[in-house]
N, C-alpha and C. Protein backbone atom coordinates (compact mmCIF):
# COMPACT_ATOMS: atom_id res chain seq x y z
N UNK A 1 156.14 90.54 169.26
CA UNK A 1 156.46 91.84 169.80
C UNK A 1 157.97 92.06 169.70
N UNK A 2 158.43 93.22 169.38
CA UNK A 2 159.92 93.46 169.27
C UNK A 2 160.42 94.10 170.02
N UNK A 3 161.48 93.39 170.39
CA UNK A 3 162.33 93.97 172.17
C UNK A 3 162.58 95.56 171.50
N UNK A 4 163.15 96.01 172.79
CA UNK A 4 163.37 97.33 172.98
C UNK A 4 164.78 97.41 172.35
N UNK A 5 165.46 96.67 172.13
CA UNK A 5 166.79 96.55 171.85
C UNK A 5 166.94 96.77 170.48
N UNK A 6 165.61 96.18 169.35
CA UNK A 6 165.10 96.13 168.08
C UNK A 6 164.62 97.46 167.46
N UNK A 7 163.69 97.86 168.63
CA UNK A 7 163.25 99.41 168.51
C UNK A 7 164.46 100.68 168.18
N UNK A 8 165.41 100.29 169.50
CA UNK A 8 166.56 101.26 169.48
C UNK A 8 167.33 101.19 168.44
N UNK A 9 167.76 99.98 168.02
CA UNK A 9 168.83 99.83 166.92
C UNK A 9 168.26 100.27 165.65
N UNK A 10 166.49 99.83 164.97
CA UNK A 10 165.71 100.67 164.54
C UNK A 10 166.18 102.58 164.45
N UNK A 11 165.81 103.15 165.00
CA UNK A 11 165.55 104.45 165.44
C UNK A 11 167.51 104.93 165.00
N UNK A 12 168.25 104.61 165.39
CA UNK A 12 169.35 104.49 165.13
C UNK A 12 169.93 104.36 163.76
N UNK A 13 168.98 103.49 163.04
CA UNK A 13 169.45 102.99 162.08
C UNK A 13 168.82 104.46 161.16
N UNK A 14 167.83 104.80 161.30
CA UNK A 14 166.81 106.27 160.46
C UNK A 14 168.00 107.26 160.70
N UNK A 15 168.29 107.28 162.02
CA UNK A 15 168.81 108.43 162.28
C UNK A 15 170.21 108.67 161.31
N UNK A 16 170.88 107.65 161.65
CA UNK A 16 172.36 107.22 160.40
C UNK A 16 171.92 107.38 159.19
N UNK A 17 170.78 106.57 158.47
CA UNK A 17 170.31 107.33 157.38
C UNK A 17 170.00 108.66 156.78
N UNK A 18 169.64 108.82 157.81
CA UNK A 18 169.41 110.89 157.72
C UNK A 18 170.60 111.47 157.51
N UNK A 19 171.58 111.16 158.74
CA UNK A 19 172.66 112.02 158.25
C UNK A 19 173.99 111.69 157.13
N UNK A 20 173.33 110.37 156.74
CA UNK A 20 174.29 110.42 155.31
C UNK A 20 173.68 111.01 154.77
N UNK A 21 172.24 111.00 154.09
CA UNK A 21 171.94 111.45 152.98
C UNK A 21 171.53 113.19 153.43
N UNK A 22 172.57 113.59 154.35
CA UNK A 22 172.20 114.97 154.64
C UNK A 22 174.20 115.72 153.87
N UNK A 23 174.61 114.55 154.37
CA UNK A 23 176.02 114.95 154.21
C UNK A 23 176.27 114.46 152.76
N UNK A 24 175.54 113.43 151.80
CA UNK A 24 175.53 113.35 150.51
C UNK A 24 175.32 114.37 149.83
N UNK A 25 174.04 115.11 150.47
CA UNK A 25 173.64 116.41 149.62
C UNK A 25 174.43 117.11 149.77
N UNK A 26 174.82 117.77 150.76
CA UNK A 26 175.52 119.22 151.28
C UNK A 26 176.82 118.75 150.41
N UNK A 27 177.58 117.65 150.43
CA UNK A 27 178.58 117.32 149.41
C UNK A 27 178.66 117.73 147.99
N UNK A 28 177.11 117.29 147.83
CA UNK A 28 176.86 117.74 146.01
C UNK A 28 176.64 119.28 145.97
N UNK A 29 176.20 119.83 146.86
CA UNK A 29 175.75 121.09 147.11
C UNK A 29 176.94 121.95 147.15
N UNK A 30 177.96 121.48 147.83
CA UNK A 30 178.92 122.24 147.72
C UNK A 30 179.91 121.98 146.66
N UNK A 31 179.86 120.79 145.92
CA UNK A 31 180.73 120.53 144.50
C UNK A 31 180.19 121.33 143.46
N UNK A 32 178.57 121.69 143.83
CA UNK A 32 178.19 122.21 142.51
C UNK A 32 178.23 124.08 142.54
N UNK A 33 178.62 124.39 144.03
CA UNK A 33 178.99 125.45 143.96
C UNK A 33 180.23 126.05 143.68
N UNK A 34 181.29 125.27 143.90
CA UNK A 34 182.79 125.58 143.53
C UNK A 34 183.27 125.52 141.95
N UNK A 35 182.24 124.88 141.22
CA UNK A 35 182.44 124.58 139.36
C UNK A 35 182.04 126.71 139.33
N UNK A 36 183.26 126.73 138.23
CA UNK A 36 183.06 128.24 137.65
C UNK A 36 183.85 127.95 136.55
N UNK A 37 182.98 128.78 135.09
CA UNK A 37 183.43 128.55 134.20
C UNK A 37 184.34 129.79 133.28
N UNK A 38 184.90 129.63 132.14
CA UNK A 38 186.12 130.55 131.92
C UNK A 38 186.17 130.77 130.47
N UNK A 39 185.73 132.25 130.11
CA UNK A 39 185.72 132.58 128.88
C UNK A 39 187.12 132.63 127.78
N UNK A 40 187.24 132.20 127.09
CA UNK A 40 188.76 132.49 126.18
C UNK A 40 188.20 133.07 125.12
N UNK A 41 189.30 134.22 124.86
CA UNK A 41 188.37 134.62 123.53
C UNK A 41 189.68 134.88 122.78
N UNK A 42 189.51 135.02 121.44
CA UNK A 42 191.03 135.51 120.44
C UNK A 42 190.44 134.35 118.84
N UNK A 43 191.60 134.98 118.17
CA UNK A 43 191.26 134.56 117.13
C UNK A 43 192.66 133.67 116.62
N UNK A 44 192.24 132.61 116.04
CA UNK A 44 193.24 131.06 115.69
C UNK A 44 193.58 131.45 114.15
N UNK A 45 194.96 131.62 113.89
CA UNK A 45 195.10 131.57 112.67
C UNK A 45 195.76 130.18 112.12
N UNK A 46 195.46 130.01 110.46
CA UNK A 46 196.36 128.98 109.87
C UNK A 46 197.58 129.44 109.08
N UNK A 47 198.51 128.41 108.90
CA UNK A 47 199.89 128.42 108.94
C UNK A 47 199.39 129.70 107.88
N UNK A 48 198.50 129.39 106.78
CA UNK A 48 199.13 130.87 105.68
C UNK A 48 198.35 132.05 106.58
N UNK A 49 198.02 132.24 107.28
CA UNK A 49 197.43 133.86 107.75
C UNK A 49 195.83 133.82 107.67
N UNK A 50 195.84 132.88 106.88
CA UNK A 50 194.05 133.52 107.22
C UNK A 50 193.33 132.70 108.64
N UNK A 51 191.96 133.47 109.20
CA UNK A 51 191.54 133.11 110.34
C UNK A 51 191.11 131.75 110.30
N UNK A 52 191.01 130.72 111.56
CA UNK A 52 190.62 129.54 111.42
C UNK A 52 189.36 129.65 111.96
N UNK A 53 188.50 128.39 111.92
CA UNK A 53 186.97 128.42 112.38
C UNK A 53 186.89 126.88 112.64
N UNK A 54 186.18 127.02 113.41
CA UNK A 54 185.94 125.62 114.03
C UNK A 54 185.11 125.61 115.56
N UNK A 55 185.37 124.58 116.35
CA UNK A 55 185.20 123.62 117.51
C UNK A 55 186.70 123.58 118.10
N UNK A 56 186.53 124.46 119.42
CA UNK A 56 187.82 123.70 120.70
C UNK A 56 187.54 123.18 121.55
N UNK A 57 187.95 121.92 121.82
CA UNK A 57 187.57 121.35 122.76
C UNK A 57 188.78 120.70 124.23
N UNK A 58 188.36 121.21 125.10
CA UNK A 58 189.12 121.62 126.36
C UNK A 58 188.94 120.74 127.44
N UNK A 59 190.08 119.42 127.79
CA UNK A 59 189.48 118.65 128.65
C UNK A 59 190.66 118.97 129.95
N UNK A 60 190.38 118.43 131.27
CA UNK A 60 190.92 118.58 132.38
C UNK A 60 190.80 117.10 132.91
N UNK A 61 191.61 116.18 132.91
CA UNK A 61 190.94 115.12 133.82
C UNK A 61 191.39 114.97 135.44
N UNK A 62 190.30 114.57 136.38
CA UNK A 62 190.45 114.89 137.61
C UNK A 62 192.05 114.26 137.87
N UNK A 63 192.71 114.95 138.88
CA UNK A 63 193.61 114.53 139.61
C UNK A 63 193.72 114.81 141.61
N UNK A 64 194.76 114.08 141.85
CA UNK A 64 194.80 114.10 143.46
C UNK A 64 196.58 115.41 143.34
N UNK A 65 196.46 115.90 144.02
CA UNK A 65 197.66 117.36 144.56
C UNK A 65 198.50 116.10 145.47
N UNK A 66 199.47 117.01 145.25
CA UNK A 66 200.51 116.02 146.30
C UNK A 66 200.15 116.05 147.70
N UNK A 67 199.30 117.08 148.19
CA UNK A 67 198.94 116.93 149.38
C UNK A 67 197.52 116.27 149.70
N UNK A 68 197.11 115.35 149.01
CA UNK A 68 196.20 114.35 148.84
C UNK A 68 194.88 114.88 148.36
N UNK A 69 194.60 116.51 148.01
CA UNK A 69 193.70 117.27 147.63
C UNK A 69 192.87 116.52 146.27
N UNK A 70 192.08 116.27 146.16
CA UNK A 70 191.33 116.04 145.08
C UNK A 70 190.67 117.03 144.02
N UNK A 71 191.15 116.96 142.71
CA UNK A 71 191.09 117.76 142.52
C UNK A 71 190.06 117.97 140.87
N UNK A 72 188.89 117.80 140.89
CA UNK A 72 187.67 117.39 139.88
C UNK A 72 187.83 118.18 138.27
């Protein structure tokens, strides 16, 4: 039989579980609402004048703001 002490720490332990994986989601939930994306449009020329064609590819890698902001 398991003391009451087992039960509680039990029940405790669900409950802590719940609210991480409540505050995991709402985390992702709200990272995936703040991503917005950004049209560029214009045309790339080469050195002699005529238009270029291709693939641009546009990277950002995460950083921290001086005021410890994280910034994805």
């Amino acid at each position: 039989m398991r003391s009451r002490y087992c039960e509680e720490r039990s029940k405790w332990r669900s409950v802590l579980a719940a609210l991480t994986m409540a505050l995991a989601l709402g985390l992702a939930m709200r990272a995936a609402a703040q991503l917005s994306t950004t049209t560029v449009q214009g045309t790339i020329y080469r050195a002699d004048g005529s238009p270029a064609s291709g693939t641009l590819l546009v990277s950002w890698p995460a950083f921290t703001t001086a005021q410890n902001q994280a910034v994805a």
